[in-house]
C-alpha atoms as a PDB file:
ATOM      1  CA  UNK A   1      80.999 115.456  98.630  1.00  0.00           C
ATOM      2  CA  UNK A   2      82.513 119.132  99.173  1.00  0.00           C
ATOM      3  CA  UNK A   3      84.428 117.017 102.360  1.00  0.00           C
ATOM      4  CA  UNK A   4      85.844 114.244 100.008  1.00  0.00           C
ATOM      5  CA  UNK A   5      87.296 116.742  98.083  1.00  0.00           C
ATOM      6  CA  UNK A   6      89.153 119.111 100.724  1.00  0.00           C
ATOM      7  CA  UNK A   7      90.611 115.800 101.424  1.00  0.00           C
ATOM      8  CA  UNK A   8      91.847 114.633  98.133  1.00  0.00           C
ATOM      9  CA  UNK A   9      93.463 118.310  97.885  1.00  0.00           C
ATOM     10  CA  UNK A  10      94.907 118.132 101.182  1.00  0.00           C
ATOM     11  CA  UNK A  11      96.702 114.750 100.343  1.00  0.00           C
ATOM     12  CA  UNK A  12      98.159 116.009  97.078  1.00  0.00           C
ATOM     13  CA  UNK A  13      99.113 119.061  98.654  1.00  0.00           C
ATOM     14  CA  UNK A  14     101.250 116.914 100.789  1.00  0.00           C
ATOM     15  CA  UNK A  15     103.088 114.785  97.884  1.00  0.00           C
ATOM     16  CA  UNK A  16     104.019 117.933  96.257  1.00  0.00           C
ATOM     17  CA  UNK A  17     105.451 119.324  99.754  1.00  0.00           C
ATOM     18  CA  UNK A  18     107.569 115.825 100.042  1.00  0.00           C
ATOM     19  CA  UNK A  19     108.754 115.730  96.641  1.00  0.00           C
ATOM     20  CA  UNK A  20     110.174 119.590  96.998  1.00  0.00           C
ATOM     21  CA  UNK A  21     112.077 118.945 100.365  1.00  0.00           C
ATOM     22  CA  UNK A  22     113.910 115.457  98.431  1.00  0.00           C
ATOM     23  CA  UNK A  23     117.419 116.451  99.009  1.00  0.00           C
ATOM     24  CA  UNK A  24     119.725 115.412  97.009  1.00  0.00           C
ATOM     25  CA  UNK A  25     122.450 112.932  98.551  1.00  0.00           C
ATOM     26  CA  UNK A  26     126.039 113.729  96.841  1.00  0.00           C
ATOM     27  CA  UNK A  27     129.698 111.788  97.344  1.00  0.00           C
ATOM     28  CA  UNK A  28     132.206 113.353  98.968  1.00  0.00           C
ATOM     29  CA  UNK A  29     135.100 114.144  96.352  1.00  0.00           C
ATOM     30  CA  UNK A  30     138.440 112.210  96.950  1.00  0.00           C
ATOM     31  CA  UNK A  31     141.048 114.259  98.988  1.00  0.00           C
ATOM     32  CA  UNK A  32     143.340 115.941  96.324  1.00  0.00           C
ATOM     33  CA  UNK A  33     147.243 115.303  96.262  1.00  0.00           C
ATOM     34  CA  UNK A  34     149.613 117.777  96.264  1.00  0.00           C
ATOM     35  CA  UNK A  35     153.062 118.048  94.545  1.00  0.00           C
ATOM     36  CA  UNK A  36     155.479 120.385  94.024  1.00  0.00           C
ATOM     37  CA  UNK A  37     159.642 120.773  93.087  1.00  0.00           C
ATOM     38  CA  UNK A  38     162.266 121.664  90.341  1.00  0.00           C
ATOM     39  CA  UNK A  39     161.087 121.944  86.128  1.00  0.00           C
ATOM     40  CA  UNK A  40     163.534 121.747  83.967  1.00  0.00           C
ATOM     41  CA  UNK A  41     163.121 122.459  79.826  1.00  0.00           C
ATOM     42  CA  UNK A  42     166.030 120.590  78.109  1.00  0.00           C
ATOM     43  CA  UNK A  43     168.727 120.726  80.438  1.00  0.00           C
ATOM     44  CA  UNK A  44     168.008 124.287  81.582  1.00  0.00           C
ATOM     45  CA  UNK A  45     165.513 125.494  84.595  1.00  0.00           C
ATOM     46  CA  UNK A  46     162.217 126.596  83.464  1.00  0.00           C
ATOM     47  CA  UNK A  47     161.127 129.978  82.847  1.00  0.00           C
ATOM     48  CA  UNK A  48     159.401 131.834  85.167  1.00  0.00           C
ATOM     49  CA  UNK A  49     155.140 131.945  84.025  1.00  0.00           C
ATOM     50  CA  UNK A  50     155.569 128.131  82.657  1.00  0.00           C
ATOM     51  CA  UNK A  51     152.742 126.261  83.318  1.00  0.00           C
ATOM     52  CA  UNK A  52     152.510 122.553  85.168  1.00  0.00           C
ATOM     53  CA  UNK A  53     149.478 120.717  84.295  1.00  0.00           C
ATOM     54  CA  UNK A  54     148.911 117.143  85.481  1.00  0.00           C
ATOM     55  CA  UNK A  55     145.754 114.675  83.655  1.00  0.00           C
ATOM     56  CA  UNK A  56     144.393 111.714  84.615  1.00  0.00           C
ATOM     57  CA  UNK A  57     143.524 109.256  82.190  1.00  0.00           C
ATOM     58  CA  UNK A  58     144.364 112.096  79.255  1.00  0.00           C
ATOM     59  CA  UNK A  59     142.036 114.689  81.229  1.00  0.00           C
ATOM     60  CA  UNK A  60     143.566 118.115  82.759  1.00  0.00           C
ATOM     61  CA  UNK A  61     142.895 117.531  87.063  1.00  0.00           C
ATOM     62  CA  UNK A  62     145.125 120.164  87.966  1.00  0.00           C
ATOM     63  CA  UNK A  63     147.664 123.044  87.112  1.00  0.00           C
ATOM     64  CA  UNK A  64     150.250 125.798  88.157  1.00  0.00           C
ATOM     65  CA  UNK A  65     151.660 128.569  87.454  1.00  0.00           C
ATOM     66  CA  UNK A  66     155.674 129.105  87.943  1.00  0.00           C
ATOM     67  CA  UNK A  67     156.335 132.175  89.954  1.00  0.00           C
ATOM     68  CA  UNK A  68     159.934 131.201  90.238  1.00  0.00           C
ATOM     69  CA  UNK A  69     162.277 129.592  87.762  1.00  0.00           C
ATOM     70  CA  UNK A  70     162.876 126.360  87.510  1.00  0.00           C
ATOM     71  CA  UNK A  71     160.285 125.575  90.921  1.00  0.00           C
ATOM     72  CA  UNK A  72     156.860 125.160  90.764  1.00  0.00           C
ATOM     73  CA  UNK A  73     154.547 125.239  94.002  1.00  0.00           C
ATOM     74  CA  UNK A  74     156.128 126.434  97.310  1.00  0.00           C
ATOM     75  CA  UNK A  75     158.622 124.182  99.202  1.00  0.00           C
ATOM     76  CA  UNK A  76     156.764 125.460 102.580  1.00  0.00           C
ATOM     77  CA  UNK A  77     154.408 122.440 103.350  1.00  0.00           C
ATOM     78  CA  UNK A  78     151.104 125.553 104.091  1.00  0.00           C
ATOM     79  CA  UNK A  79     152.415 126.869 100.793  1.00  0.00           C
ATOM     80  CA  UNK A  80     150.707 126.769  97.028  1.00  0.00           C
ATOM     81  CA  UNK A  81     150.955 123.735  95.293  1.00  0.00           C
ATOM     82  CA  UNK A  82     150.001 121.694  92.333  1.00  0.00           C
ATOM     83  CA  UNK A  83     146.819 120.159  93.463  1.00  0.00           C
ATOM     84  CA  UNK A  84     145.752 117.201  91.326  1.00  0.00           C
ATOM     85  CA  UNK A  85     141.968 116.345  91.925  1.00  0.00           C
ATOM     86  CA  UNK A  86     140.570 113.197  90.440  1.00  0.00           C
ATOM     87  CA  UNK A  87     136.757 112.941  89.578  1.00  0.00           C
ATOM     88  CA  UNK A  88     134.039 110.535  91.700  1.00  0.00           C
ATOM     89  CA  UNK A  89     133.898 108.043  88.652  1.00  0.00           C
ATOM     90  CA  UNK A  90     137.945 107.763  88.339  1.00  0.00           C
ATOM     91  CA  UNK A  91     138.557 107.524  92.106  1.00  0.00           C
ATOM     92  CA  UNK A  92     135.737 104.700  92.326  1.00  0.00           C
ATOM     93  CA  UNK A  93     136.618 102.600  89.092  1.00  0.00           C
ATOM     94  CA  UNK A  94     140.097 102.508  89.352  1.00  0.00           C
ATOM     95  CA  UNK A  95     142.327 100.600  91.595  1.00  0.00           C
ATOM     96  CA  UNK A  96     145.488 102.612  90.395  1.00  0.00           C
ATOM     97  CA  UNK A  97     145.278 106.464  89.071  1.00  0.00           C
ATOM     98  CA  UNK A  98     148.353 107.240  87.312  1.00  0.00           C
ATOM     99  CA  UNK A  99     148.962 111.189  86.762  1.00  0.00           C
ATOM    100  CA  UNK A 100     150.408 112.694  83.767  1.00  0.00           C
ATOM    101  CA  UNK A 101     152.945 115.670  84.522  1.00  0.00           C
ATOM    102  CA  UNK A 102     152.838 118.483  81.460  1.00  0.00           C
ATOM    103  CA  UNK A 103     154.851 121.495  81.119  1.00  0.00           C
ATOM    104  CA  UNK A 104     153.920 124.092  78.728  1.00  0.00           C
ATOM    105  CA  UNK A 105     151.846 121.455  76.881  1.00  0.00           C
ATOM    106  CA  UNK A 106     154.887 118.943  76.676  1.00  0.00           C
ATOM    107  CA  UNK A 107     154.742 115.586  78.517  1.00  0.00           C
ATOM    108  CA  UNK A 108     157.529 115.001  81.571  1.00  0.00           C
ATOM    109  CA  UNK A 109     159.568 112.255  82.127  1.00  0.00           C
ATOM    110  CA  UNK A 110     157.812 111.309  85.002  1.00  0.00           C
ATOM    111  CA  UNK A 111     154.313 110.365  86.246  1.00  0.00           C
ATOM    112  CA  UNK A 112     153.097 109.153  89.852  1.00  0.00           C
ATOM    113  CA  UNK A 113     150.407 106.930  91.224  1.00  0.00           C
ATOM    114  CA  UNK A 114     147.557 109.376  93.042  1.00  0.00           C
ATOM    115  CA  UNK A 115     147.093 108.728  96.940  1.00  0.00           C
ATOM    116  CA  UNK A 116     144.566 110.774  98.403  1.00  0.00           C
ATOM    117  CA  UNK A 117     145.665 113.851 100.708  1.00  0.00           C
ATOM    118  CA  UNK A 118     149.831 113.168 100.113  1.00  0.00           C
ATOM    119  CA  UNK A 119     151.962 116.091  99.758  1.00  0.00           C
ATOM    120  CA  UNK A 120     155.122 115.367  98.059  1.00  0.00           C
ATOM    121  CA  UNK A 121     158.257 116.592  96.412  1.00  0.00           C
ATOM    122  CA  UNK A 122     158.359 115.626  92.323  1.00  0.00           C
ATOM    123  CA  UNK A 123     160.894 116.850  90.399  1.00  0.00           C
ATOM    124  CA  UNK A 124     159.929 117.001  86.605  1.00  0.00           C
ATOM    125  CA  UNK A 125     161.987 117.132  83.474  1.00  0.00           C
ATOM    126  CA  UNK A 126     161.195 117.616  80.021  1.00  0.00           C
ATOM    127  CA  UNK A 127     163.927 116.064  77.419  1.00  0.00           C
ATOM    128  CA  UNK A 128     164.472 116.486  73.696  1.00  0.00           C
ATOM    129  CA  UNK A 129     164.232 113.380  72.063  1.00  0.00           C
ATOM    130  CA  UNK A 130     167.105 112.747  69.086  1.00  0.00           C
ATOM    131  CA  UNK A 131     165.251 112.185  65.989  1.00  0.00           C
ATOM    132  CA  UNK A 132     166.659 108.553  64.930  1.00  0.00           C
ATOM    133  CA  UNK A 133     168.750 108.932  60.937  1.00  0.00           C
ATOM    134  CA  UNK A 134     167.855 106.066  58.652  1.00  0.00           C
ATOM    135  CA  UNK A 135     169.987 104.253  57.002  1.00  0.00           C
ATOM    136  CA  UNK A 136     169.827 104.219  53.286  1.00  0.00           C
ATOM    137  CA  UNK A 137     168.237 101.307  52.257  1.00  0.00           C
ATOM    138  CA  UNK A 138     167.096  99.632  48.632  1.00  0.00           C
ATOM    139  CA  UNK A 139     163.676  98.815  50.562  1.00  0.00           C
ATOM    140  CA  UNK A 140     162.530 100.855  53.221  1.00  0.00           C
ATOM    141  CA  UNK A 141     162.255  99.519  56.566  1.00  0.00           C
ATOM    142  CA  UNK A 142     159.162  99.130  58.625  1.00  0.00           C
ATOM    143  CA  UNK A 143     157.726 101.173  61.246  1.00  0.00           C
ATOM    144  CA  UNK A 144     157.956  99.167  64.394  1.00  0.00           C
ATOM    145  CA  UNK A 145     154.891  99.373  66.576  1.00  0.00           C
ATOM    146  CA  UNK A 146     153.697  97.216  69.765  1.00  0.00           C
ATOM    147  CA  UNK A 147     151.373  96.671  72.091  1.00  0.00           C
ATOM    148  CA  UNK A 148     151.055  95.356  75.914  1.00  0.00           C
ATOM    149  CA  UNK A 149     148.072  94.699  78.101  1.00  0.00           C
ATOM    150  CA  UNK A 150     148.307  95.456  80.847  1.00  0.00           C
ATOM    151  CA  UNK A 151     150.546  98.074  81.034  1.00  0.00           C
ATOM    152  CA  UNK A 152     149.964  98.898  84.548  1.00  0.00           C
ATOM    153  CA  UNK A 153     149.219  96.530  88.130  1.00  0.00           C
ATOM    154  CA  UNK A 154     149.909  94.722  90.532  1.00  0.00           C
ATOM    155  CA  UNK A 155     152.908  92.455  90.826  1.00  0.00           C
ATOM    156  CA  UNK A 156     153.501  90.317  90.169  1.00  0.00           C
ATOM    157  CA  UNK A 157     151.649  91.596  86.561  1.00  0.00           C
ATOM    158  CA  UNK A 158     151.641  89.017  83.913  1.00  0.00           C
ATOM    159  CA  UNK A 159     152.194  91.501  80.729  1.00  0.00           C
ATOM    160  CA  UNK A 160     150.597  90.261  76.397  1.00  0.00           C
ATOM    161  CA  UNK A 161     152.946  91.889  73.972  1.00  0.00           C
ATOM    162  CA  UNK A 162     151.683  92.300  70.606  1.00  0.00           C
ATOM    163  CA  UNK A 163     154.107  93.372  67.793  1.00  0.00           C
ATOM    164  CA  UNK A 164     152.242  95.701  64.997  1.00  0.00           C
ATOM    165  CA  UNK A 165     154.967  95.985  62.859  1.00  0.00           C
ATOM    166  CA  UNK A 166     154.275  96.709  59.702  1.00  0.00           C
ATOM    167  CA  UNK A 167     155.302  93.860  57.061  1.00  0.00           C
ATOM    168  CA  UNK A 168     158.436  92.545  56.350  1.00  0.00           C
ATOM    169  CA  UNK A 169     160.073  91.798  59.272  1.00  0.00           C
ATOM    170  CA  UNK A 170     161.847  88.451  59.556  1.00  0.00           C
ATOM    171  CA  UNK A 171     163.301  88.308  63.278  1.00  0.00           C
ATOM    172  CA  UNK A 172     162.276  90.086  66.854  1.00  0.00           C
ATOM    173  CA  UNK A 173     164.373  90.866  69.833  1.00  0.00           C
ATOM    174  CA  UNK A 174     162.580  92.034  72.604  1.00  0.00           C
ATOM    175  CA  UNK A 175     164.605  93.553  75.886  1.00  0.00           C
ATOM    176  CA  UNK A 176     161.674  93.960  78.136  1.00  0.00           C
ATOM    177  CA  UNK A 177     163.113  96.318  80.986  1.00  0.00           C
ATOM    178  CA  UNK A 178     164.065  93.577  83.842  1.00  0.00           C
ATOM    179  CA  UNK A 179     167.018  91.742  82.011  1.00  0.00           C
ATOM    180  CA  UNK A 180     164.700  89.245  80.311  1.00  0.00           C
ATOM    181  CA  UNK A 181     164.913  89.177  76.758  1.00  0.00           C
ATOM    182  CA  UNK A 182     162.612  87.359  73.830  1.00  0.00           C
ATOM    183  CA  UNK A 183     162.832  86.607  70.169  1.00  0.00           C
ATOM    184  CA  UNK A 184     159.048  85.589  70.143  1.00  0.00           C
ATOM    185  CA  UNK A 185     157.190  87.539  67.769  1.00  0.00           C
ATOM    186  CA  UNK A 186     154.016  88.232  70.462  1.00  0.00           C
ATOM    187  CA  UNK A 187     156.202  87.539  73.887  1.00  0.00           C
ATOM    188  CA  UNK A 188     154.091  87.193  77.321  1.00  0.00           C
ATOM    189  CA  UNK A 189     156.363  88.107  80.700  1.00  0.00           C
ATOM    190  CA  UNK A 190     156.176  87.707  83.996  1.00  0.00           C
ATOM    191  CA  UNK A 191     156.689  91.233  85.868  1.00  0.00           C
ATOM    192  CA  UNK A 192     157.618  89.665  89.698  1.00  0.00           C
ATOM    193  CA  UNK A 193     158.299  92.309  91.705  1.00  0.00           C
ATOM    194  CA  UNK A 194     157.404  96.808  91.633  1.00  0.00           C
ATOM    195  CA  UNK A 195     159.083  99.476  89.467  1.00  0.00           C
ATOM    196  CA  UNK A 196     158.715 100.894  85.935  1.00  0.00           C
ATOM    197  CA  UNK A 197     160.108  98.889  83.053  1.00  0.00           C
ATOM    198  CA  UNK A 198     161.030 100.174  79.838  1.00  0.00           C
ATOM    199  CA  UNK A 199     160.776  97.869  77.171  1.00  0.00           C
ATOM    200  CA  UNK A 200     162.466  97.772  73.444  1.00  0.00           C
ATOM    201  CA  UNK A 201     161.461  95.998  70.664  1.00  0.00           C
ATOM    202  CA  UNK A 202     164.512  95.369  67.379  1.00  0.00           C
ATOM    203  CA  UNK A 203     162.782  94.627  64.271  1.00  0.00           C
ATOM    204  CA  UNK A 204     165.634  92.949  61.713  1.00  0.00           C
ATOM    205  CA  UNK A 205     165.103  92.718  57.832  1.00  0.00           C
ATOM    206  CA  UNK A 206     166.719  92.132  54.950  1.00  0.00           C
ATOM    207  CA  UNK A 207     167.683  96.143  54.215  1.00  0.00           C
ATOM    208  CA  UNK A 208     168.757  96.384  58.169  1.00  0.00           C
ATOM    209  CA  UNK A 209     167.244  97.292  61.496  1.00  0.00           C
ATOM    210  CA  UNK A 210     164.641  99.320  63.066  1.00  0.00           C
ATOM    211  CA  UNK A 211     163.539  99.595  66.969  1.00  0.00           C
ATOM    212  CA  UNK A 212     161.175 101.638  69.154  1.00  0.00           C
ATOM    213  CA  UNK A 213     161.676 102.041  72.716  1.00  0.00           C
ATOM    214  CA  UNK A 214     159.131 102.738  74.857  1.00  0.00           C
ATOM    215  CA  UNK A 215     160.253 104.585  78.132  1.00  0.00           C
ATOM    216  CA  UNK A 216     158.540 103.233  81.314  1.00  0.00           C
ATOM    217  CA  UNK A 217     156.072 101.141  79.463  1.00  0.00           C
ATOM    218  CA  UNK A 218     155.325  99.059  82.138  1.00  0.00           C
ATOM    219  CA  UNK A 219     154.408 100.353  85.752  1.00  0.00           C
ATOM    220  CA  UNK A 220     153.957  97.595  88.384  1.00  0.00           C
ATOM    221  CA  UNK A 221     152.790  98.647  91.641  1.00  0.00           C
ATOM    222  CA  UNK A 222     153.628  97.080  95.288  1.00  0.00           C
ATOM    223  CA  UNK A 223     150.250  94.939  96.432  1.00  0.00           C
ATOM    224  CA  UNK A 224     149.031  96.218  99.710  1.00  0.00           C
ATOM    225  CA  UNK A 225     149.325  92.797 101.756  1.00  0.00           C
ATOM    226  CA  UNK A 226     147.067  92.300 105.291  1.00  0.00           C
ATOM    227  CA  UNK A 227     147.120  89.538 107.763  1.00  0.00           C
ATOM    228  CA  UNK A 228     144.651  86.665 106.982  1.00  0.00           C
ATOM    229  CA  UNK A 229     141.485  86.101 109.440  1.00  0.00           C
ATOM    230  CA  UNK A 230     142.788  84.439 113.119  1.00  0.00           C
ATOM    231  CA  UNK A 231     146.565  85.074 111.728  1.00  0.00           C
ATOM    232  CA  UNK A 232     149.241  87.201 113.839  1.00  0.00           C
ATOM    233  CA  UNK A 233     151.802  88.113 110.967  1.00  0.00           C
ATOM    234  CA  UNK A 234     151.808  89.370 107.686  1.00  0.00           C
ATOM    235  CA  UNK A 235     152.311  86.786 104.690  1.00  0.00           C
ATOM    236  CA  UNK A 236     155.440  86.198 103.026  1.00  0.00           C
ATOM    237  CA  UNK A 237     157.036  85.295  99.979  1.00  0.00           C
ATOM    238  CA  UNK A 238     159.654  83.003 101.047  1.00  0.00           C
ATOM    239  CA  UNK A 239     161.075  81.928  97.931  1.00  0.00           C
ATOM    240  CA  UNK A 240     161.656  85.472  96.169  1.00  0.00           C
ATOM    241  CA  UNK A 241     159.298  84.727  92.979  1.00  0.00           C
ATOM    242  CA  UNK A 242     157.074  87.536  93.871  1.00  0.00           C
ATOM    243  CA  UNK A 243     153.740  85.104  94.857  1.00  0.00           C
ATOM    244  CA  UNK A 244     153.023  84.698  98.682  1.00  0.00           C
ATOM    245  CA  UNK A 245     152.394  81.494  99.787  1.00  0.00           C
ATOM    246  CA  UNK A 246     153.636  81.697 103.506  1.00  0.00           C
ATOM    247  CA  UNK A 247     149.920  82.582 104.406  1.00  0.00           C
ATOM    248  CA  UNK A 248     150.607  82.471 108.456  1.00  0.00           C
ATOM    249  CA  UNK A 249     153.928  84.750 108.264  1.00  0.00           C
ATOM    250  CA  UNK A 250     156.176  81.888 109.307  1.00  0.00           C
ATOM    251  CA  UNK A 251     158.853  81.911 106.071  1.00  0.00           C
ATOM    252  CA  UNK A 252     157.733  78.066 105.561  1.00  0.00           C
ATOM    253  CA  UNK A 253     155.547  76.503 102.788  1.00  0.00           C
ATOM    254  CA  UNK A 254     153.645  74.201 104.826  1.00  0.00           C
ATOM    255  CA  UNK A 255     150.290  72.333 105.052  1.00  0.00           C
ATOM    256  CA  UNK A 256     148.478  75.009 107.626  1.00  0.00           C
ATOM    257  CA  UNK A 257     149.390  77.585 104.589  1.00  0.00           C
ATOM    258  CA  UNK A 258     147.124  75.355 102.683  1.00  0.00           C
ATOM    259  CA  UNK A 259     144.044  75.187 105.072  1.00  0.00           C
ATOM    260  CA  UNK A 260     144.753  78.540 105.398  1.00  0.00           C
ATOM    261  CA  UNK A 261     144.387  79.325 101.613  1.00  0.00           C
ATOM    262  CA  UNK A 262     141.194  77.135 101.240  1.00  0.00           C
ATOM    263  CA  UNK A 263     139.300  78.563 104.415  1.00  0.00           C
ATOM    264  CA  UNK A 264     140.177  81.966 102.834  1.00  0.00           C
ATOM    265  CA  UNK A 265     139.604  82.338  98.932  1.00  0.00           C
ATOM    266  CA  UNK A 266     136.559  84.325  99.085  1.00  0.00           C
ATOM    267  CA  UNK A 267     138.048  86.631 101.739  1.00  0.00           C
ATOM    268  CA  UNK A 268     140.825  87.207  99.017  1.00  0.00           C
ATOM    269  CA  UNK A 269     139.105  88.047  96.479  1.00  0.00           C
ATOM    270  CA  UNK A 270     137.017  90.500  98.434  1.00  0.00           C
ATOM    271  CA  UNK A 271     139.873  92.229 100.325  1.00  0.00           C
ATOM    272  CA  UNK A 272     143.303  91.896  98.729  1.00  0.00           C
ATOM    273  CA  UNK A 273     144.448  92.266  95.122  1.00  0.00           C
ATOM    274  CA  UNK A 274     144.219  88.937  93.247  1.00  0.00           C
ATOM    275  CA  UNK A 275     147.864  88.580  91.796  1.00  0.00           C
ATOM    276  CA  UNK A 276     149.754  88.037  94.481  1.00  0.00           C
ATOM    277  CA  UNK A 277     148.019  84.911  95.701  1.00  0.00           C
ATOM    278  CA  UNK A 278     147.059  84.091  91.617  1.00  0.00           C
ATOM    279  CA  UNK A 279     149.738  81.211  91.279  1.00  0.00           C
ATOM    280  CA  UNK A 280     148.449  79.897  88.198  1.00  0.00           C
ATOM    281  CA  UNK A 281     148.080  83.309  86.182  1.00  0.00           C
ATOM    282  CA  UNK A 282     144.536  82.578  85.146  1.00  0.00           C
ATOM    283  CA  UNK A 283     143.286  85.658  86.826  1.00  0.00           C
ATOM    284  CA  UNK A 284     141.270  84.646  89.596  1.00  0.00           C
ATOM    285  CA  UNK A 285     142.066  82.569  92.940  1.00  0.00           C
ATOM    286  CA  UNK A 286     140.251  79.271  92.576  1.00  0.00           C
ATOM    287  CA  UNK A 287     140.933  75.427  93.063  1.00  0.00           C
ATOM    288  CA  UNK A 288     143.370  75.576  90.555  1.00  0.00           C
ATOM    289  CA  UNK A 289     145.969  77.844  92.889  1.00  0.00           C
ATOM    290  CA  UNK A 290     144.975  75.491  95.772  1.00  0.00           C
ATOM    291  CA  UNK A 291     146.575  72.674  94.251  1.00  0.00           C
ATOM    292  CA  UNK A 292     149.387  74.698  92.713  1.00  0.00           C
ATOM    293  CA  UNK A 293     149.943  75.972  96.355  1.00  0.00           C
ATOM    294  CA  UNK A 294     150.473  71.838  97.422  1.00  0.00           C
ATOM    295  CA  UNK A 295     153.049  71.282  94.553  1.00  0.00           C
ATOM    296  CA  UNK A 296     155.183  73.847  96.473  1.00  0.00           C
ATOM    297  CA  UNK A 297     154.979  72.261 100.037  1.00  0.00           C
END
């Protein structure tokens, strides 16, 4: 009996020993980017002890001190510089990380798209707004507000807009940023090709006009394209409208882009962004794009 026990005790003596030596496994972080360049507050360089802050999804990820007016970070590449670290979660949910730039808690004109381990120049500017004057009116005019999902993607990015005016309004005039313009009340565009779009929405009513502008409201980002399995050059887009259908690289539409499509739709899906090869806009590359693919050849 005495035996039977020393051998029990020995066995959870053991367990305990594994369970204390479990290691724990943690991801690496993502390489941080780096940035530095010229500030400027309103026209004029910024002062000396400013401080840079850039945020990620609303959430501070990095910040800096000026030493010198109007330059933050040093221009020597083994120098200090504004180092912008994303977290695990945001570098493995998102596709696209836009940063934020801040300078003494006011937002910059610019933002950037994070790459892991790039060092780069970014000049930042902070400018005073003009405060719009109303004109007098019998009936006040409404507060013009909007909406668009995405606002950030791919091209080519198909964009919802979703006016929020408040009531009263009896016409819309949308300039959406690319020379395109709408008098739909909710408009849906067609962003083909990269670059940041700045979109305006005119709200007319019987005591006048009122607008809001929205400075690069929409940010569409270059697709990274790769060769298709058993294919020698990169796809194209042979007819300029942002979707590439030359599959084999040869600047044709032509049948073998077709087989090629077919053969390749789950390889798509699991190794390129969607919306370039998404000809029918229903998010997802399917049967449907097949045969919208044969109406081109």
């Amino acid at each position: 009996m005495l035996r039977e026990i020393k051998l029990i005790l020995s066995i959870l003596g053991l367990c305990a020993l594994g369970s204390a030596l479990i290691i724990p496994v943690h991801a690496d972080l993502p390489a941080p980017c780096e940035y530095y360049g010229g500030v400027t507050l309103f026209g004029m360089p910024a002062p000396a002890g400013s401080v840079v802050v850039a945020a990620i999804n609303g959430q501070e990820r990095g910040r800096i001190t000026l030493q010198l007016p109007g330059q933050y970070g040093s221009t020597c590449i083994f120098g200090t510089h504004l180092k912008v670290q994303p977290t695990e979660e945001e570098y493995a949910n998102e596709d696209i990380l836009f940063i934020d730039f801040f300078v003494n808690g006011m937002k910059a004109d610019e933002s950037s798209v994070y790459h892991p381990g790039v060092i780069r120049w970014q000049d930042l500017t902070v400018t005073r707004v003009p405060t719009p004057v109303p004109t007098p009116t019998e009936d006040p005019l409404p507060i013009v507000m909007f909406n668009a999902t995405p606002r950030a993607g791919y091209a080519p990015l198909q964009v919802a807009f979703t006016d929020l005016t408040s009531a009263g309004a009896g016409s819309w005039s949308w300039d959406l940023g690319d020379g395109t313009h709408s008098g739909d009340q909710h408009p849906a565009h067609l962003y083909r090709f990269p670059g940041n779009y700045s979109v305006n929405l005119t709200i007319s009513t019987s005591s006048g006009q009122s607008w809001l502008r929205v400075q690069d409201c929409i940010q569409v980002v270059e697709a990274p394209i790769q060769m298709f399995p058993n294919q020698t050059s990169l796809p194209t887009d042979p007819d300029n409208d942002g979707f590439y259908e030359d599959l084999n690289g040869n600047d044709h539409i032509e049948f073998d882009d077709l087989y090629i499509y077919f053969s390749s739709m789950e390889w798509i899906g699991e190794n390129l962004p969607v919306n370039p090869f998404d000809y029918n806009l229903n998010g997802r590359v399917d049967f449907d794009d097949l045969y919208s693919l044969f109406l081109k050849i």
